[in-house]
N, C-alpha and C. Protein backbone atom coordinates (compact mmCIF):
# COMPACT_ATOMS: atom_id res chain seq x y z
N UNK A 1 0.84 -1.16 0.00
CA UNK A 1 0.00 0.00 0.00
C UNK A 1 0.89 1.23 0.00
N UNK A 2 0.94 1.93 -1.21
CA UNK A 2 1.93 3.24 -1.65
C UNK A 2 0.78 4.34 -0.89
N UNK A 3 1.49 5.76 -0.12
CA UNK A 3 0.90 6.38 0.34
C UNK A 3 1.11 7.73 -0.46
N UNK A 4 0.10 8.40 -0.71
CA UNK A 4 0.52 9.60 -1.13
C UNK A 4 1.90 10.47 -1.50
N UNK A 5 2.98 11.36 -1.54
CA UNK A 5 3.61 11.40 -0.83
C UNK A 5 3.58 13.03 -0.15
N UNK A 6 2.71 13.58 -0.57
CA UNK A 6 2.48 14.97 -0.99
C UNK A 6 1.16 14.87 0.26
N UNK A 7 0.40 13.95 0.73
CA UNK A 7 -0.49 13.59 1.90
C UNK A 7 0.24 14.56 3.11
N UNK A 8 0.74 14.26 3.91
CA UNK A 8 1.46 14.86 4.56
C UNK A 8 1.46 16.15 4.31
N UNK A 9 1.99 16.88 3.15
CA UNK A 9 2.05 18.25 2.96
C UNK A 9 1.18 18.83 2.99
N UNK A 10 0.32 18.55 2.21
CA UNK A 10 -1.47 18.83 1.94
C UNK A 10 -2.05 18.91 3.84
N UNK A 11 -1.49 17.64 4.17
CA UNK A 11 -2.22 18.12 5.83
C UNK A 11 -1.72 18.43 6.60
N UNK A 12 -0.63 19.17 6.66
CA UNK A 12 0.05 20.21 7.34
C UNK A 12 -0.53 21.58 6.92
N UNK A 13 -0.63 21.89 5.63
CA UNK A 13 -0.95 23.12 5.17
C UNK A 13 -2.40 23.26 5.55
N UNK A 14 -3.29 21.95 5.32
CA UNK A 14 -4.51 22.42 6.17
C UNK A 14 -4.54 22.76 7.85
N UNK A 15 -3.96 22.24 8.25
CA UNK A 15 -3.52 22.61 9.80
C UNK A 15 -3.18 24.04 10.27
N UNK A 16 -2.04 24.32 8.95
CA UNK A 16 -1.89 25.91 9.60
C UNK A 16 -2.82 26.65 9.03
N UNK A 17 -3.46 26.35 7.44
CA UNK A 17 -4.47 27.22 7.39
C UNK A 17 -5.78 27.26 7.99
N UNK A 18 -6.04 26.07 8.75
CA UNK A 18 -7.18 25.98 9.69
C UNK A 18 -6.90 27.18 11.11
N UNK A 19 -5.50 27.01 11.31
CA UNK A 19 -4.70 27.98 12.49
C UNK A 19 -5.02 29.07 12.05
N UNK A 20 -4.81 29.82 11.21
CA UNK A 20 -4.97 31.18 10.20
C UNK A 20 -6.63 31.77 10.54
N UNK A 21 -7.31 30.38 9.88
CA UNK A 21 -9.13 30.75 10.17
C UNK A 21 -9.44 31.19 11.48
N UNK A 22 -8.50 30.22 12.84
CA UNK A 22 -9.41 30.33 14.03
C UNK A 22 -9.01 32.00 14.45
N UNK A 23 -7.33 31.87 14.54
CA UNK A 23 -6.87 33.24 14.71
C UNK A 23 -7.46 34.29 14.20
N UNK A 24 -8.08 34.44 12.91
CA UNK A 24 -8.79 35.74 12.64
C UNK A 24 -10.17 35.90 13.01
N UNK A 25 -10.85 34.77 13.88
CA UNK A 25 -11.96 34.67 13.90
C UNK A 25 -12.13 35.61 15.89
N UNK A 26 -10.44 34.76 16.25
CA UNK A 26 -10.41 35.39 17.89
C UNK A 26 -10.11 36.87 17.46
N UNK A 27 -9.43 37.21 16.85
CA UNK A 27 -9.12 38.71 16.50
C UNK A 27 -10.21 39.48 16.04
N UNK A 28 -11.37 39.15 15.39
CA UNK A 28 -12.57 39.86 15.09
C UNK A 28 -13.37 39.87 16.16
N UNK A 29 -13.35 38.96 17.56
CA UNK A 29 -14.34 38.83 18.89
C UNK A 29 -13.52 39.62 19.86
N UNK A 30 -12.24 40.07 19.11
CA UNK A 30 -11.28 41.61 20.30
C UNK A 30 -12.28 42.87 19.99
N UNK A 31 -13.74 42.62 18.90
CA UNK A 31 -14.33 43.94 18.84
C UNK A 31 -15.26 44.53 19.83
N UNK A 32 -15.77 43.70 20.94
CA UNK A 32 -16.51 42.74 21.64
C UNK A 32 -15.91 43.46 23.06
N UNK A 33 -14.58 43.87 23.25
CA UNK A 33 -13.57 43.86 24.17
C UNK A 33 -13.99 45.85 24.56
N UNK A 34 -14.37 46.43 25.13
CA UNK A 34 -14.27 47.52 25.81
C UNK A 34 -12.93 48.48 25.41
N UNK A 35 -12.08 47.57 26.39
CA UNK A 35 -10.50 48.46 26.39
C UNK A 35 -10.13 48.46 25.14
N UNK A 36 -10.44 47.63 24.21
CA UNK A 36 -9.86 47.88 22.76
C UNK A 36 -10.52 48.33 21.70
N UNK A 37 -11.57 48.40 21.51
CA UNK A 37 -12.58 49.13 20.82
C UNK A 37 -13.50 49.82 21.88
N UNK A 38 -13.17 51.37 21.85
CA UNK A 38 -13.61 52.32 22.65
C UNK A 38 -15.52 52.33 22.30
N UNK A 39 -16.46 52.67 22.90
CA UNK A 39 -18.08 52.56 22.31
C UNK A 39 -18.10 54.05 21.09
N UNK A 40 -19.17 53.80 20.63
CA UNK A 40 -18.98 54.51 19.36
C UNK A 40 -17.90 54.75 18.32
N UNK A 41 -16.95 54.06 17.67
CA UNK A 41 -15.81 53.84 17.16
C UNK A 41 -15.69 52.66 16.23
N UNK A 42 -15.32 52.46 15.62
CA UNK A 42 -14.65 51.42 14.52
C UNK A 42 -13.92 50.45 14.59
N UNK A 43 -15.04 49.04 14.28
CA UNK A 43 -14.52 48.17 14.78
C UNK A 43 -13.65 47.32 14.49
N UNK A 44 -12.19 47.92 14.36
CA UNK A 44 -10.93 47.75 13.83
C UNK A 44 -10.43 46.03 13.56
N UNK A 45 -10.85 45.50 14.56
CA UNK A 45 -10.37 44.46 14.72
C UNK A 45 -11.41 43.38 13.68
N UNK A 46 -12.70 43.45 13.42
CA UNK A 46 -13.35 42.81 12.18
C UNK A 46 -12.36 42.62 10.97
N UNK A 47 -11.70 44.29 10.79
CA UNK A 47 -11.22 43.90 9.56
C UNK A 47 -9.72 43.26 9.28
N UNK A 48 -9.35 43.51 10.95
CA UNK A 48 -7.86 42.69 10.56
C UNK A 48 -7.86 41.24 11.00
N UNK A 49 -9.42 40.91 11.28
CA UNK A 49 -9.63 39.61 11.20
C UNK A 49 -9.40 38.64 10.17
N UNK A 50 -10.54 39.61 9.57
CA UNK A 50 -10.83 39.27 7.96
C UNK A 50 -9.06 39.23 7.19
N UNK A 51 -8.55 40.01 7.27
CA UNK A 51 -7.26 39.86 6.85
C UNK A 51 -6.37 38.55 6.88
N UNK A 52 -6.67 38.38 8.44
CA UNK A 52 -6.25 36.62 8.97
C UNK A 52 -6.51 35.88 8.19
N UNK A 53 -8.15 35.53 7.90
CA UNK A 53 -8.92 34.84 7.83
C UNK A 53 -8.49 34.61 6.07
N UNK A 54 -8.62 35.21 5.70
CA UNK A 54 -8.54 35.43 3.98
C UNK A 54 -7.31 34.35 3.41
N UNK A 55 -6.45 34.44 4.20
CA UNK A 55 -5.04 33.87 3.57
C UNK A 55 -5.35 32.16 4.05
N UNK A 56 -5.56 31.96 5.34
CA UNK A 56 -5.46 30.65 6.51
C UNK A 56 -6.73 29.94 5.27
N UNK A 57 -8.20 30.42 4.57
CA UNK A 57 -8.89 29.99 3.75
C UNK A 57 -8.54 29.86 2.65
N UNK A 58 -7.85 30.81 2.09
CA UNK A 58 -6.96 30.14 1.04
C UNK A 58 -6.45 28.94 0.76
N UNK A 59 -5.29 29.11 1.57
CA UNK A 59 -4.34 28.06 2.31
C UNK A 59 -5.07 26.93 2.15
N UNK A 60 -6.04 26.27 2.70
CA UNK A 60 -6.84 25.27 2.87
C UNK A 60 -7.20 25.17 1.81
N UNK A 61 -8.16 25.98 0.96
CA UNK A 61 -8.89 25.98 -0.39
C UNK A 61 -7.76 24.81 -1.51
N UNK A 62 -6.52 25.88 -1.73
CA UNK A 62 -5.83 25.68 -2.60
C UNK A 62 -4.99 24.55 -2.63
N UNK A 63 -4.77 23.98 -1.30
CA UNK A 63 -4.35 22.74 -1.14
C UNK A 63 -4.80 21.46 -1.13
N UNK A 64 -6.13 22.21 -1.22
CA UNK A 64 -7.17 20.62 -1.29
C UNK A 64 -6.88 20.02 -3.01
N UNK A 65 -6.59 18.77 -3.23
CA UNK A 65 -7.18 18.05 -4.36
C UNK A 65 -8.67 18.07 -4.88
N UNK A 66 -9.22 17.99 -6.14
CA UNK A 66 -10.22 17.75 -6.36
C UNK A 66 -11.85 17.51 -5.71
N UNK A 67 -12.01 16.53 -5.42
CA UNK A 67 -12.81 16.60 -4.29
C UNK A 67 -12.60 16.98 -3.24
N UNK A 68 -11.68 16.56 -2.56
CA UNK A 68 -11.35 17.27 -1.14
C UNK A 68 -11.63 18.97 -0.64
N UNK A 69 -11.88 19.20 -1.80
CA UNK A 69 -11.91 21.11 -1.10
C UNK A 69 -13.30 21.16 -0.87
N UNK A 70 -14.12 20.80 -1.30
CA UNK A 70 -15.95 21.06 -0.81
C UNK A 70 -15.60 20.54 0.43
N UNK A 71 -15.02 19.05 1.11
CA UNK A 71 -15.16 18.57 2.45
C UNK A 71 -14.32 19.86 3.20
N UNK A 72 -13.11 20.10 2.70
CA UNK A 72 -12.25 20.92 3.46
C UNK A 72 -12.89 22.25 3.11
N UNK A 73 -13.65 22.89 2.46
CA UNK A 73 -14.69 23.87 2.65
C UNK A 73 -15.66 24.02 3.69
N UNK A 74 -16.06 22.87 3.89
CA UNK A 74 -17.13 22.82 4.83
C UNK A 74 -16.52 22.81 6.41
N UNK A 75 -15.30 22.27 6.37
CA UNK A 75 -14.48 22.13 7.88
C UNK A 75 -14.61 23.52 8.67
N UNK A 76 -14.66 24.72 7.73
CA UNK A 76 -14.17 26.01 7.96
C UNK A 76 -16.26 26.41 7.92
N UNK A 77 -16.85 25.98 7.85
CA UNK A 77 -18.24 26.73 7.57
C UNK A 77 -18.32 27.12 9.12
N UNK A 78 -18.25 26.69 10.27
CA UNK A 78 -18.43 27.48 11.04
C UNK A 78 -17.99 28.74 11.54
N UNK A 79 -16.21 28.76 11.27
CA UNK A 79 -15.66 29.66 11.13
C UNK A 79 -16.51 30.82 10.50
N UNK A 80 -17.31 30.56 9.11
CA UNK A 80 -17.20 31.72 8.38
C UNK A 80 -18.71 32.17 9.66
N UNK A 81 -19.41 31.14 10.45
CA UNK A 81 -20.59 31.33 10.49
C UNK A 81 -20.49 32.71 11.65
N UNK A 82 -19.36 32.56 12.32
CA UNK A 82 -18.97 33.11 13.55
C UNK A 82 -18.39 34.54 13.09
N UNK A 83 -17.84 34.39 12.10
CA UNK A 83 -17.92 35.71 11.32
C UNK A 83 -19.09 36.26 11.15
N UNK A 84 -19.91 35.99 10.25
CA UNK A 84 -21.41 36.36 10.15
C UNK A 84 -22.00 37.21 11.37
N UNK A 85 -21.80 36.11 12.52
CA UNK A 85 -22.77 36.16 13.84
C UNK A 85 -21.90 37.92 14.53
N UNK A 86 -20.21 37.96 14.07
CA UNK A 86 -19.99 39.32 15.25
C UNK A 86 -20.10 40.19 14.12
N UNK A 87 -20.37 40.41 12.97
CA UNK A 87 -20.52 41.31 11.77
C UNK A 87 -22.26 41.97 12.33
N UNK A 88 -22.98 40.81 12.18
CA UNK A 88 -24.20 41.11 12.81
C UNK A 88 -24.28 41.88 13.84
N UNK A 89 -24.08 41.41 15.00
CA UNK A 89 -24.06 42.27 15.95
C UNK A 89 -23.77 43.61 16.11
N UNK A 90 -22.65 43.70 15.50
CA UNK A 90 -21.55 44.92 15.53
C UNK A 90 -22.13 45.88 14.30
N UNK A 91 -23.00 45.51 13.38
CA UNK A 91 -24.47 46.04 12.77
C UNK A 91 -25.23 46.97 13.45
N UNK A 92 -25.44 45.79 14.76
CA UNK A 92 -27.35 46.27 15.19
C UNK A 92 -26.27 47.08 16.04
N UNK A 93 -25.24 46.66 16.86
CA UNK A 93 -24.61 47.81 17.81
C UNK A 93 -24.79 49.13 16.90
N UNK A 94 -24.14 49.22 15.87
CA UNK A 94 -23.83 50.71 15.38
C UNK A 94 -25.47 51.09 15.08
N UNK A 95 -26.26 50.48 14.52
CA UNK A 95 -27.41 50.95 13.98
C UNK A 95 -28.15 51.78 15.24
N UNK A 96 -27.72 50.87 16.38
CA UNK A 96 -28.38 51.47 17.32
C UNK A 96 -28.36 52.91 18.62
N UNK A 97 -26.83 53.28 17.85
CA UNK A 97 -26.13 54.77 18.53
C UNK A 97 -26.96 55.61 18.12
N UNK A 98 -26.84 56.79 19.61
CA UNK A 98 -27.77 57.45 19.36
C UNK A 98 -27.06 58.94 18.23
């Protein structure tokens, strides 16, 4: 039984780009944080989430083989969901200044 040999590489690179996803996902919930995003102000840290986030999804995307990237797409769907959920918020927050 011959193993891949490129297996290994492929799942290392998903590893750190899975690392990449979570990290920008904790860096977008620093918006959340008082001492670092002052109230009424810009919530800085969404977008250097997103910054994280962009490359670590890549990373994963582009390393997947053929089929493998819809499964390794979906690994990350919560990630994006948790994005969604502090984008939202940080919405109704601003919508709601007086």
């Amino acid at each position: 039984m011959t193993e891949d040999p490129g297996q290994a590489r492929r799942d290392k690179l998903h590893k750190i780009g899975m690392g990449f996803c979570i990290a920008g996902l904790f860096v977008a919930l620093l918006s959340f944080v008082p001492a670092i995003v002052p109230e009424y102000s810009l919530p800085w840290p969404v977008f250097v989430g997103s910054f994280i986030y962009v490359p670590g999804a890549s990373l994963i995307f582009f390393s997947a083989k053929g089929a493998d990237r819809q499964m390794v797409f979906n690994k990350i769907r919560m990630i994006r969901l948790g994005f969604l959920a502090v984008i939202a918020i940080l919405i109704t927050r601003i919508l709601s200044m007086p």
